[in-house]
C-alpha atoms as a PDB file:
ATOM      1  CA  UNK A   1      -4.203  37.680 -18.160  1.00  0.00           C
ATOM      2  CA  UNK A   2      -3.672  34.441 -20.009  1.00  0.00           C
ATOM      3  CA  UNK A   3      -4.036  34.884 -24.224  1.00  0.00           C
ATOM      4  CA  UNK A   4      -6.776  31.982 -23.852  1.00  0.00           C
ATOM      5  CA  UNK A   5      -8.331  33.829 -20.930  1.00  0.00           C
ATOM      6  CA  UNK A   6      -8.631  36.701 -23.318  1.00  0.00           C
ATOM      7  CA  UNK A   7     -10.020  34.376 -26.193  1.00  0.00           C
ATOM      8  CA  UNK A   8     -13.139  33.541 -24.019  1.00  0.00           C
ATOM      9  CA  UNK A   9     -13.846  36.818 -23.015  1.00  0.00           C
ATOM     10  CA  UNK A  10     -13.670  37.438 -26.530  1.00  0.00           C
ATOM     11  CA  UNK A  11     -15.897  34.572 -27.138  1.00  0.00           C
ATOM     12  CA  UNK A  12     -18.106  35.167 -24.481  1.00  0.00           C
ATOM     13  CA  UNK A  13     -19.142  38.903 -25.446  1.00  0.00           C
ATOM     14  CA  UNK A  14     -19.283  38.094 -29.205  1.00  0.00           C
ATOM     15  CA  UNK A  15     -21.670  35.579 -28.586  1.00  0.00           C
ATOM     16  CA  UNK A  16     -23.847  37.243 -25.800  1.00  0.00           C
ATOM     17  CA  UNK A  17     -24.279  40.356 -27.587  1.00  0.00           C
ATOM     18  CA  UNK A  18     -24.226  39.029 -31.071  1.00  0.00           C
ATOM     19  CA  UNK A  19     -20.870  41.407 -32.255  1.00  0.00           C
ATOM     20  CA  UNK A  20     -19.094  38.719 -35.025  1.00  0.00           C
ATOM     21  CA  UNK A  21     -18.294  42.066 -36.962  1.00  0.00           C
ATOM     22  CA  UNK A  22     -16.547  43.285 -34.019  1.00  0.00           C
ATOM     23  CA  UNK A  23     -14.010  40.183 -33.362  1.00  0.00           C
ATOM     24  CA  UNK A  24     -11.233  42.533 -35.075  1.00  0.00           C
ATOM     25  CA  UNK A  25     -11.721  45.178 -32.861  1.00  0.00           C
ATOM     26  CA  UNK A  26     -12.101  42.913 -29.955  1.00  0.00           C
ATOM     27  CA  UNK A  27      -8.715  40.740 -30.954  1.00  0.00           C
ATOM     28  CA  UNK A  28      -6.708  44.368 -31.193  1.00  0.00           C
ATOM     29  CA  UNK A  29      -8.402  45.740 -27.917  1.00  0.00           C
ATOM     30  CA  UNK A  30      -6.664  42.649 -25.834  1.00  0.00           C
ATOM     31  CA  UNK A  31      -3.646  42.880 -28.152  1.00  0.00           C
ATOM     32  CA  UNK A  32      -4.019  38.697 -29.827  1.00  0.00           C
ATOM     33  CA  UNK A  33      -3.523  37.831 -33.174  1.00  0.00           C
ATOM     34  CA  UNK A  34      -6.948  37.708 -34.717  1.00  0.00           C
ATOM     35  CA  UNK A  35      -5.835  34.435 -36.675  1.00  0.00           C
ATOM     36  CA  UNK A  36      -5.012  32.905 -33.616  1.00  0.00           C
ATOM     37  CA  UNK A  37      -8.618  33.283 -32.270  1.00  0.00           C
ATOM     38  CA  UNK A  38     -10.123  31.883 -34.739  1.00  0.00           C
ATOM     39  CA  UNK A  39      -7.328  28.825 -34.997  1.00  0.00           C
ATOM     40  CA  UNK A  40      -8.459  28.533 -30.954  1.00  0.00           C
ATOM     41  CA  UNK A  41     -12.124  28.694 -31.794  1.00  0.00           C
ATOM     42  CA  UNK A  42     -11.935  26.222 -34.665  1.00  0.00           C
ATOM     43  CA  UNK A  43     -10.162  23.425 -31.355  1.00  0.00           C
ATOM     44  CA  UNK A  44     -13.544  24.097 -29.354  1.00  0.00           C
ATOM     45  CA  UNK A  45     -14.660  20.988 -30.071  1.00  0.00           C
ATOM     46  CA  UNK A  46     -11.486  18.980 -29.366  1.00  0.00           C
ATOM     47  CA  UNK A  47     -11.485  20.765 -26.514  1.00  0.00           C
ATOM     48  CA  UNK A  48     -14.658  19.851 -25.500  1.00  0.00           C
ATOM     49  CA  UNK A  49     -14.456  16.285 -26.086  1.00  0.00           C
ATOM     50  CA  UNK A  50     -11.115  16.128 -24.531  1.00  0.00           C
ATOM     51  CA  UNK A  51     -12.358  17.573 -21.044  1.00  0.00           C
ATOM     52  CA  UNK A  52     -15.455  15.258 -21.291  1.00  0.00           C
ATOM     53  CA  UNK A  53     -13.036  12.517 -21.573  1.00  0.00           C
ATOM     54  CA  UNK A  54     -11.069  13.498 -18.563  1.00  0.00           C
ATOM     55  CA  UNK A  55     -14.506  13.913 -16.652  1.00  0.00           C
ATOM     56  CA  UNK A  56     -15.196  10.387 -17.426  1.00  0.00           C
ATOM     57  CA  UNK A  57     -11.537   9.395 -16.789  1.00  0.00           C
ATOM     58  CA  UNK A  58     -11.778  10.744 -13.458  1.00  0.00           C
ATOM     59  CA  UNK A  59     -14.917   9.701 -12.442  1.00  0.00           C
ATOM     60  CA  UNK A  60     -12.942   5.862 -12.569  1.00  0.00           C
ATOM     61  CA  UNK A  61     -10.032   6.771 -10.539  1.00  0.00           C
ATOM     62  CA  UNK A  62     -12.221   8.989  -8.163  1.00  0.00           C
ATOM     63  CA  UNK A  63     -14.603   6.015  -7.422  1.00  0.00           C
ATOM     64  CA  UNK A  64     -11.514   3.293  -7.276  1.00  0.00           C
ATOM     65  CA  UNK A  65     -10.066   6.041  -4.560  1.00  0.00           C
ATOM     66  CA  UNK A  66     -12.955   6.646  -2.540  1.00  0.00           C
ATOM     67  CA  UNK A  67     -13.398   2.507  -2.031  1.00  0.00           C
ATOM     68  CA  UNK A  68     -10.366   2.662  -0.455  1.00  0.00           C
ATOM     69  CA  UNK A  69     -11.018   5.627   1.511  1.00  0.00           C
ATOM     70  CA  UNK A  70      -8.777   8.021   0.079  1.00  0.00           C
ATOM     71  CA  UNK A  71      -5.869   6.245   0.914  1.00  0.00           C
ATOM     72  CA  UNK A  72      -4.592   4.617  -2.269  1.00  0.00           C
ATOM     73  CA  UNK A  73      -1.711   6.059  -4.703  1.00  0.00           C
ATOM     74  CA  UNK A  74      -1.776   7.029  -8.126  1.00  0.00           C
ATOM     75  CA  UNK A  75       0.747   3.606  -8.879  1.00  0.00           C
ATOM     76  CA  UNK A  76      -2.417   1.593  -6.816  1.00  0.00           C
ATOM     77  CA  UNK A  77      -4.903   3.202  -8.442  1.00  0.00           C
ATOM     78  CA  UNK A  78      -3.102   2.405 -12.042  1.00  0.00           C
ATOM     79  CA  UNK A  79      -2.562  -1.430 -11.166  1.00  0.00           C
ATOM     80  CA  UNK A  80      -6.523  -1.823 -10.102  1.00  0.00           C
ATOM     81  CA  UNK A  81      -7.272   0.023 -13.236  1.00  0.00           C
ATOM     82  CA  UNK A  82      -5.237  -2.521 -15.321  1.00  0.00           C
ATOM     83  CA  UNK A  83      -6.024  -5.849 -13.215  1.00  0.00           C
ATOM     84  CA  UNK A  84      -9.682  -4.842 -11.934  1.00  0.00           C
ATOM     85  CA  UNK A  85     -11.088  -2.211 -14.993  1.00  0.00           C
ATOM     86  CA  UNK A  86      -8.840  -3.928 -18.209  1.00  0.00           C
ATOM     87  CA  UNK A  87      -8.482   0.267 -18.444  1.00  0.00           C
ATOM     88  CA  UNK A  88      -5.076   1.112 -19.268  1.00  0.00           C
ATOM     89  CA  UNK A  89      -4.170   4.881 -18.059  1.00  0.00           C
ATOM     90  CA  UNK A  90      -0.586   6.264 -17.980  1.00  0.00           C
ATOM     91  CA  UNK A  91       0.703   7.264 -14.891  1.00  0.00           C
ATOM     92  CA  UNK A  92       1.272  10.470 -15.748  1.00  0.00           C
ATOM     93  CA  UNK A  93      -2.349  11.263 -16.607  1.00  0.00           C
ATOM     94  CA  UNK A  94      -3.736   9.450 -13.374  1.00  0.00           C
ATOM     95  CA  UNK A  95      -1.463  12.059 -11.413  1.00  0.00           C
ATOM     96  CA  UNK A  96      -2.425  14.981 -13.818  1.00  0.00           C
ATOM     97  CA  UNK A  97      -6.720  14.403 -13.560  1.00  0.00           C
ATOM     98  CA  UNK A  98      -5.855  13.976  -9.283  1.00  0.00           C
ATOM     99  CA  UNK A  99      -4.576  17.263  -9.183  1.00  0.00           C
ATOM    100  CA  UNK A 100      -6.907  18.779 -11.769  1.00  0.00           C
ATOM    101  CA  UNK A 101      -9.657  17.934  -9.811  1.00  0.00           C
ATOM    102  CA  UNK A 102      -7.481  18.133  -6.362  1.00  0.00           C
ATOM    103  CA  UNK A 103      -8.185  14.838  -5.614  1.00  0.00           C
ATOM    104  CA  UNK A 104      -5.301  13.972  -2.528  1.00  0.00           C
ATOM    105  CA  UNK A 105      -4.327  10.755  -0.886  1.00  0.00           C
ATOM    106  CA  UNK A 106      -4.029  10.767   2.632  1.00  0.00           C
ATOM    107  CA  UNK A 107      -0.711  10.309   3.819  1.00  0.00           C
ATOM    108  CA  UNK A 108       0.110   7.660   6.382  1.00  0.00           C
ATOM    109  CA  UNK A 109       2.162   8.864   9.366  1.00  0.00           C
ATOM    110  CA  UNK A 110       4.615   6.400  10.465  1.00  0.00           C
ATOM    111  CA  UNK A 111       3.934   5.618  14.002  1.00  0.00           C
ATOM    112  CA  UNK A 112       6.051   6.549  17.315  1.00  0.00           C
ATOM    113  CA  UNK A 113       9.274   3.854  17.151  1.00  0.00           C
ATOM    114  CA  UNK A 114       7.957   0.859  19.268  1.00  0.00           C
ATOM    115  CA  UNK A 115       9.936   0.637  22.932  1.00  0.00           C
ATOM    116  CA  UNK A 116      11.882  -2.840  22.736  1.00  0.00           C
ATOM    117  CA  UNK A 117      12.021  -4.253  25.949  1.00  0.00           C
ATOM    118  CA  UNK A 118      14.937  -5.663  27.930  1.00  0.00           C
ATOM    119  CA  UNK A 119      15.741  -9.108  27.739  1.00  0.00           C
ATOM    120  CA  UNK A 120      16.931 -10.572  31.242  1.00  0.00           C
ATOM    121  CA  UNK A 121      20.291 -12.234  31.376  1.00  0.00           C
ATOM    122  CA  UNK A 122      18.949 -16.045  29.820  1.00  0.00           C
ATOM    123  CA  UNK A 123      17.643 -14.583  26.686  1.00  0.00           C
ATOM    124  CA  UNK A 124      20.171 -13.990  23.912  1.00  0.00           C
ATOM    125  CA  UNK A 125      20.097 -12.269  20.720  1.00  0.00           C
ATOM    126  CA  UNK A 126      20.834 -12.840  17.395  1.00  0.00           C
ATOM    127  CA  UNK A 127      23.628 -11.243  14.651  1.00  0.00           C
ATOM    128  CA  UNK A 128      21.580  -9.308  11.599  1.00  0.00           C
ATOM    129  CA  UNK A 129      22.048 -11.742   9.043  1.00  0.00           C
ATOM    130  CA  UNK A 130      19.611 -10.046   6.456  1.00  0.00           C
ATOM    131  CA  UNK A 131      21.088  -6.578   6.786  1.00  0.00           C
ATOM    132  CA  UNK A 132      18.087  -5.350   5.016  1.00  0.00           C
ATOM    133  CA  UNK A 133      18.257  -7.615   1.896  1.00  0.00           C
ATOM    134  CA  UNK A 134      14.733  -8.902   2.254  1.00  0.00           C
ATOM    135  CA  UNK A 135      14.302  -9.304  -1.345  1.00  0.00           C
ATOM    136  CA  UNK A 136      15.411 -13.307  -2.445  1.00  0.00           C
ATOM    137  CA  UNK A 137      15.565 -15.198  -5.454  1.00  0.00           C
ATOM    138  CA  UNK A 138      13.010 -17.744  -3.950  1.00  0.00           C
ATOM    139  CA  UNK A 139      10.003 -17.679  -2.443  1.00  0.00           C
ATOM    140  CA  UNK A 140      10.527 -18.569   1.821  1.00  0.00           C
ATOM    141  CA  UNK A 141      14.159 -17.697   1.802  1.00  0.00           C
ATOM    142  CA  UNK A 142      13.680 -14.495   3.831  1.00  0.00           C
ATOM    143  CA  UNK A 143      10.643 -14.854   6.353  1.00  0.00           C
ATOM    144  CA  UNK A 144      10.247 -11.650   8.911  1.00  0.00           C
ATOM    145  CA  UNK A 145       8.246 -11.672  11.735  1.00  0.00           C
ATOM    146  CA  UNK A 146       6.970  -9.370  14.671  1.00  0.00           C
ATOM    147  CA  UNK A 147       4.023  -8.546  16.888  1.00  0.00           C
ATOM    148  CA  UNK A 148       1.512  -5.113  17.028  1.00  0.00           C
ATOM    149  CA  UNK A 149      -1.321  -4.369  18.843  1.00  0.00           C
ATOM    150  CA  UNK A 150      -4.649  -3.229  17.710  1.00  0.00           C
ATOM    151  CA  UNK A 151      -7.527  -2.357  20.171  1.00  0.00           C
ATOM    152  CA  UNK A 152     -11.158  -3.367  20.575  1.00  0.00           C
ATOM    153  CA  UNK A 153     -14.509  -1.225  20.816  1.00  0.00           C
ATOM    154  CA  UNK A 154     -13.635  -1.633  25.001  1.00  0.00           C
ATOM    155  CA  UNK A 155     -10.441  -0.430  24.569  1.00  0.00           C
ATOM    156  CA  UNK A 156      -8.796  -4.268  25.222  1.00  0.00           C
ATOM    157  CA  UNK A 157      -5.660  -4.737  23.848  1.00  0.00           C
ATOM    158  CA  UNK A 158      -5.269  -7.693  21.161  1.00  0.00           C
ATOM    159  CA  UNK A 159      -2.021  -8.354  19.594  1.00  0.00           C
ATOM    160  CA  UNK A 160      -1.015  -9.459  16.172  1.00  0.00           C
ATOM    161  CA  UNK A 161       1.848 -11.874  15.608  1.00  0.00           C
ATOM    162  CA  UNK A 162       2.580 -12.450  11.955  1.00  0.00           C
ATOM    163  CA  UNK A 163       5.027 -13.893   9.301  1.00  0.00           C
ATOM    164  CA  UNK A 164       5.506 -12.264   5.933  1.00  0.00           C
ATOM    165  CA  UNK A 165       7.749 -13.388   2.998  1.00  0.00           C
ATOM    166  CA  UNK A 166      10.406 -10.771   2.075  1.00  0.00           C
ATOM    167  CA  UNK A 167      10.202 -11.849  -1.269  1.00  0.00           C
ATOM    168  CA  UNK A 168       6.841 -12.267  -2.559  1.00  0.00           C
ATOM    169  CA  UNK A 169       5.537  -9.853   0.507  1.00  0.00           C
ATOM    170  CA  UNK A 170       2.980 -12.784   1.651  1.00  0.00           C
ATOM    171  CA  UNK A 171       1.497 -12.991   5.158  1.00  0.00           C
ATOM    172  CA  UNK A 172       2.418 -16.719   5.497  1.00  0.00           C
ATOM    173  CA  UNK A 173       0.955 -16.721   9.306  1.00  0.00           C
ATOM    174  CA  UNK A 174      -1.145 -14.537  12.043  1.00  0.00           C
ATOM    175  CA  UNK A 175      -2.413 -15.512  15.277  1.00  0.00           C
ATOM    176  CA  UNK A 176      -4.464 -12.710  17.574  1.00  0.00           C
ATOM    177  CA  UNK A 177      -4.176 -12.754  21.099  1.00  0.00           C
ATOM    178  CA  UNK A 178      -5.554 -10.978  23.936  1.00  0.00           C
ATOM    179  CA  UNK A 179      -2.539 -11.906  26.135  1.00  0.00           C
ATOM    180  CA  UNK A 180       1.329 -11.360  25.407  1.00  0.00           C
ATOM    181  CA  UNK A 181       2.369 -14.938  26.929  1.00  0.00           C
ATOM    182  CA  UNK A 182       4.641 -17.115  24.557  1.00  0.00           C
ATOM    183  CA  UNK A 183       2.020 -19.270  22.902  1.00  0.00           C
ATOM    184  CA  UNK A 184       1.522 -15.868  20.896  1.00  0.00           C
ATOM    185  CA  UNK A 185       4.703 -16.416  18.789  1.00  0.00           C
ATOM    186  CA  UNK A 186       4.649 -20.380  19.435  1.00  0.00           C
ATOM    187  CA  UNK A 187       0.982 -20.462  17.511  1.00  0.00           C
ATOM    188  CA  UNK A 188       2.360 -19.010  14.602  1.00  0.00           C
ATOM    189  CA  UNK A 189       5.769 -20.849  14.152  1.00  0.00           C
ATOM    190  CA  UNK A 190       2.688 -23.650  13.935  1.00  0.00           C
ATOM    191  CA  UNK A 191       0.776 -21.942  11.481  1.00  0.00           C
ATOM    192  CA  UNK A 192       3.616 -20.840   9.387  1.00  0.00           C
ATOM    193  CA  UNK A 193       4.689 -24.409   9.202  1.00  0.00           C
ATOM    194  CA  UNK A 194       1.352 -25.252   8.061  1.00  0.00           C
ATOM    195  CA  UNK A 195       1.253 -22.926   5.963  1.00  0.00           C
ATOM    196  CA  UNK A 196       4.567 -23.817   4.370  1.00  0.00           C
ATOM    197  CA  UNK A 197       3.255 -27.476   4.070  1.00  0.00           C
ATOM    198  CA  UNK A 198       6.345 -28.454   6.320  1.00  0.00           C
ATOM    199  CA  UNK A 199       8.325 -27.465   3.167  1.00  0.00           C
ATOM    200  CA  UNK A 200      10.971 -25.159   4.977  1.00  0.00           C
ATOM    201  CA  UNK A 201      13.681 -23.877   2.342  1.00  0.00           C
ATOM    202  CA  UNK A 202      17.342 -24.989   3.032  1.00  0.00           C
ATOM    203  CA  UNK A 203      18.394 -21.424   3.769  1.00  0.00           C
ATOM    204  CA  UNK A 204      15.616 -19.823   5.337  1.00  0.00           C
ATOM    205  CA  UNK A 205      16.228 -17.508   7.233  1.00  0.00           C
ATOM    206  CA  UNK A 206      13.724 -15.766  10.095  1.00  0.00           C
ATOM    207  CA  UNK A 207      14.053 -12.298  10.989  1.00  0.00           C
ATOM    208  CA  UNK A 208      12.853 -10.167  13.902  1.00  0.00           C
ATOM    209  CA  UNK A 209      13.469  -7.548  16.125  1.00  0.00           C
ATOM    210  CA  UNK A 210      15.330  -8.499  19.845  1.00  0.00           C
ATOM    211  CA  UNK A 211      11.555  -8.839  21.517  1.00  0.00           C
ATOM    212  CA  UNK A 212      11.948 -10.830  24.645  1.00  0.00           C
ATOM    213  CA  UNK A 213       9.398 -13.385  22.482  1.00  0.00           C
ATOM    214  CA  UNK A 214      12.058 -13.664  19.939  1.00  0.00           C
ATOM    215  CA  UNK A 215      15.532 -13.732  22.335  1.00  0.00           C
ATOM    216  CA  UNK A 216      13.542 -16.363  24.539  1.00  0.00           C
ATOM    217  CA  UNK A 217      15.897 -19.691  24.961  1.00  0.00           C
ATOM    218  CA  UNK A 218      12.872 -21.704  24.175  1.00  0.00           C
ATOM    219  CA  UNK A 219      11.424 -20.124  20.957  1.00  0.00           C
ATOM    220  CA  UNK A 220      14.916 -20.226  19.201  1.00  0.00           C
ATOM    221  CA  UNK A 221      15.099 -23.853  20.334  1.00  0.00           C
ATOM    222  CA  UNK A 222      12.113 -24.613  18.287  1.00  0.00           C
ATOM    223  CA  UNK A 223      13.072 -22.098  15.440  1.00  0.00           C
ATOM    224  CA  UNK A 224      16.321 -23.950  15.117  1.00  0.00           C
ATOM    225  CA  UNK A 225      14.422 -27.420  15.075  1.00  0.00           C
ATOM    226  CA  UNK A 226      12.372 -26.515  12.370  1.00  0.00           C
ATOM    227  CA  UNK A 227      15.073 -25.659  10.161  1.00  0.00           C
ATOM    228  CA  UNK A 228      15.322 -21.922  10.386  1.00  0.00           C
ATOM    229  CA  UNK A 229      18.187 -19.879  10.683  1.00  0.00           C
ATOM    230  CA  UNK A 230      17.711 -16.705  13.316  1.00  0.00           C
ATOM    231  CA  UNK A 231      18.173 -13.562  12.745  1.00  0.00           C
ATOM    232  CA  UNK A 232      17.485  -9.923  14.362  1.00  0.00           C
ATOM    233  CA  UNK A 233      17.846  -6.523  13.734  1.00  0.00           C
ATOM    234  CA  UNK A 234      19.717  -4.183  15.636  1.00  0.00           C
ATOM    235  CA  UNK A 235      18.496  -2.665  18.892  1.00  0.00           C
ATOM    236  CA  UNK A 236      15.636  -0.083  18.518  1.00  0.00           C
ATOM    237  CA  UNK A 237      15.906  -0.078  14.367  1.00  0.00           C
ATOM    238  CA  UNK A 238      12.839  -0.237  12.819  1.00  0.00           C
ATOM    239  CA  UNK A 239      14.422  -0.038   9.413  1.00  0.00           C
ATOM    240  CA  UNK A 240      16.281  -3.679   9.587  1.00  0.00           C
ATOM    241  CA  UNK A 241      12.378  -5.185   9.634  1.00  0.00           C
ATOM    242  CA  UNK A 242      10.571  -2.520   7.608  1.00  0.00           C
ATOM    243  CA  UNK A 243       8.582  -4.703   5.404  1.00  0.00           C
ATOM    244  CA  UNK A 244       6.891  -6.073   8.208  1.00  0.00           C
ATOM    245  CA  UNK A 245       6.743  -2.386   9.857  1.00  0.00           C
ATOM    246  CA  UNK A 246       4.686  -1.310   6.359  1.00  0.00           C
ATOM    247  CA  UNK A 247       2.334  -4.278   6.850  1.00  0.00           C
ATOM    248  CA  UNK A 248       1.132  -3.201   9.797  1.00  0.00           C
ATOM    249  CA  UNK A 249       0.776   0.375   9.338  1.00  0.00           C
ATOM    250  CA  UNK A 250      -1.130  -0.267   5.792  1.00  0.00           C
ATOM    251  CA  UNK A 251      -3.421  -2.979   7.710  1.00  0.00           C
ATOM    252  CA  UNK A 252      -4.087  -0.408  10.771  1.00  0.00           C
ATOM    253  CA  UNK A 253      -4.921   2.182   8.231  1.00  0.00           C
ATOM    254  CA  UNK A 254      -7.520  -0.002   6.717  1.00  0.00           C
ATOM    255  CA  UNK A 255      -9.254  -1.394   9.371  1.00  0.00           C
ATOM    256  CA  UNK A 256     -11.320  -0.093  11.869  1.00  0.00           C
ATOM    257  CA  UNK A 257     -10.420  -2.485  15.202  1.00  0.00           C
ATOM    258  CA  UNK A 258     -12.418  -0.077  17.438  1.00  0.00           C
ATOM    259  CA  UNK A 259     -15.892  -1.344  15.939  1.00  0.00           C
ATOM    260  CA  UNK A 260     -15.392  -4.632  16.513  1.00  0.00           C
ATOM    261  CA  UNK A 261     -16.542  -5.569  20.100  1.00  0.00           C
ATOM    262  CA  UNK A 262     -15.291  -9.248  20.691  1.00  0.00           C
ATOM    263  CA  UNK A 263     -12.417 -11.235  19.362  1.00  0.00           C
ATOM    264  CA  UNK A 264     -14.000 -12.887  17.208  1.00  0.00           C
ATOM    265  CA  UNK A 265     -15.605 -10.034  14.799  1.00  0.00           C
ATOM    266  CA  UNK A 266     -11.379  -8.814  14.829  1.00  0.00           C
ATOM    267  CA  UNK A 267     -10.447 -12.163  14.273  1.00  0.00           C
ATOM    268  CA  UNK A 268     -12.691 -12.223  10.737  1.00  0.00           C
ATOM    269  CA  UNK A 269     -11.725  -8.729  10.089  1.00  0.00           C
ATOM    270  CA  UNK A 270      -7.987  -9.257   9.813  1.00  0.00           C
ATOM    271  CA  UNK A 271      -8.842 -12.860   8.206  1.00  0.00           C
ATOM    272  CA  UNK A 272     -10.685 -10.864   5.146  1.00  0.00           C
ATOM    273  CA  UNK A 273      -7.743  -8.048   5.229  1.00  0.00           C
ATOM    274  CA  UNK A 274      -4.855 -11.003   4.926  1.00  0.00           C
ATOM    275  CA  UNK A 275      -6.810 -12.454   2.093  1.00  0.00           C
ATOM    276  CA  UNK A 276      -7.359  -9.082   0.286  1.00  0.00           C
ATOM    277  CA  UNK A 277      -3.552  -8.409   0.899  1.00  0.00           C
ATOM    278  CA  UNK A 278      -2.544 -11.512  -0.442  1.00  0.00           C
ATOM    279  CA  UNK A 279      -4.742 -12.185  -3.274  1.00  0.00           C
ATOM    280  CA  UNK A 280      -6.167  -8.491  -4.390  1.00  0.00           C
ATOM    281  CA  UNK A 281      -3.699  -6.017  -3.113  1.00  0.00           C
ATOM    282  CA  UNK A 282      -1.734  -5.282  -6.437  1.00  0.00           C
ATOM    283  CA  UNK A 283       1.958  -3.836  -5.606  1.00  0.00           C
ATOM    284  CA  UNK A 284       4.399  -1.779  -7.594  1.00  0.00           C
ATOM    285  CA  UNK A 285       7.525  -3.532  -6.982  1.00  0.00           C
ATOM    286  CA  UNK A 286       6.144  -6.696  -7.577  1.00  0.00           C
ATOM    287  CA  UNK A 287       5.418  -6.244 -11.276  1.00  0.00           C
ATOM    288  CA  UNK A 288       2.337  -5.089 -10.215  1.00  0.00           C
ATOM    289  CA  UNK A 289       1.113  -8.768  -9.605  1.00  0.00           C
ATOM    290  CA  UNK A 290      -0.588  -9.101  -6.009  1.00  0.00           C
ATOM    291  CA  UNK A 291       1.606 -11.132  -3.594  1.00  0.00           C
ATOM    292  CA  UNK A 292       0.103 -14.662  -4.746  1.00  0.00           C
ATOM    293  CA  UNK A 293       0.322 -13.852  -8.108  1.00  0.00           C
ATOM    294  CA  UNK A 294       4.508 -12.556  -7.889  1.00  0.00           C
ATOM    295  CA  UNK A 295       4.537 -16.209  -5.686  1.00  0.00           C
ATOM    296  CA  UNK A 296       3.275 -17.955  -8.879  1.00  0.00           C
ATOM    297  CA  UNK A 297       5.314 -15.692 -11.625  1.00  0.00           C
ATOM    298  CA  UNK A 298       8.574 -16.982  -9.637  1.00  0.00           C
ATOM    299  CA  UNK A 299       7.573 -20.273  -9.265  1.00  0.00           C
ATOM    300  CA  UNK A 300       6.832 -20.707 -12.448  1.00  0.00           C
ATOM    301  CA  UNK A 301       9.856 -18.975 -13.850  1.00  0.00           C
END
């Protein structure tokens, strides 16, 4: 037993039976210092006042982690504090109040390795340029790209072709499709470039895995005419294109593709979650600015 376990016991009979002129006894009974009691019984009050401030404390970071569904971080929930609340909590008290009050995040498990299929003779791939440095000095210097699937209340397939900066971790382009043909990657070289504002930088480079979309003759063709450098990661290695592997597993996490019963309603759902990524999604290793906001601070630097 604990000498402040002993204390309220102490506390507790003195009070319910009304025995003050017994605290002596009491104190040499469970073998405390008697001094010490009282020292602990004068902090009562601090006490107090310091566990209703941790109530209140984590009634904040409990309501900022349900919103999300219990799947946001003690470094998330500490950035939407700051940027969203104007509360500023140390990290280390965030992670002490969760597990006070056992408050967990649910832990995302990475998904089975995707199957990369075999190109046929015409398509060629690419040397790994990036070799996992995804992080630049400008914005659209590093560009990776790659396609998932996500599934409708029907169970239809719909895939997701997108384009994310390495740098400032932007979704720069996304096109759904119900049908794996190669307009899915052509629509979004479009989109990136309008995104982009036909401003491609010097050096870009584009990265993605050896997907018979991306070794296709035709797609590097335009790749190369829009001023792109190729480049892919090695055969079955998620690693070389993780940034855009996180994407996707944080998005699928989020969203809930199964309600949604026609393209459209998926369409607006991943339209909203690329706009909350990009404008309200603050990150660690971005100085916890959201993606737009890092885009600006380098910019601007």
């Amino acid at each position: 037993m604990t000498t402040t376990v002993k204390f309220e016991l102490i506390e507790l009979i003195v009070r319910k039976h009304n025995m003050k002129g017994m605290i002596s006894y009491f104190c040499k009974l469970a073998s405390v210092n008697r001094n010490s009691y009282y020292a602990w019984l004068k902090a009562e009050t601090n006490r107090m006042e310091r566990e209703r401030k941790d109530e209140a404390d984590f009634k904040l970071i409990k309501d900022i982690h349900d919103s999300k569904h219990g799947k946001l971080g003690g470094r998330a929930i500490k950035m939407i504090l700051e940027n969203v609340y104007g509360v500023v909590m140390n990290l280390k008290k965030i992670y002490r109040l969760m597990k006070k009050y056992n408050l967990q995040t649910k832990i995302r498990r990475a998904n089975p390795y995707k199957k990369i299929a075999k190109a046929t003779q015409e398509h060629n791939t690419c040397p790994n340029l990036l070799n996992r440095q995804f992080v630049q000095t400008d914005p659209g210097m590093v560009l990776l790209t790659d396609i998932t699937y996500l599934y409708l209340e029907n169970g239809t397939p719909v895939y997701l072709s997108c384009v994310k900066d390495g740098t400032t971790r932007e979704i720069l382009a996304h096109y759904l499709s119900t049908s794996l043909e190669m307009s899915i990657v052509y629509r979004t070289l479009e989109k990136l470039i309008e995104s982009l504002e036909g401003n491609v930088h010097p050096e870009a480079i584009l990265h993605s895995d050896q997907g018979v979309h991306y070794t296709h003759p035709e797609f590097q063709k335009r790749v190369k005419k829009l001023g792109f450098i190729l480049s892919m990661s090695r055969k079955g290695n998620c690693w070389d294109n993780a940034p855009m592997e996180s994407f996707f597993g944080h998005m699928k996490d989020n969203l809930d593709t199964t309600s949604c019963r026609t393209l459209e309603e998926l369409q607006k759902k991943v339209e909203d979650y690329v706009e909350y990524y990009n404008s309200f999604r603050y990150q660690w290793g971005l100085k916890r600015m959201t993606p737009e906001q890092f885009r600006g601070h380098l910019l601007a630097a």
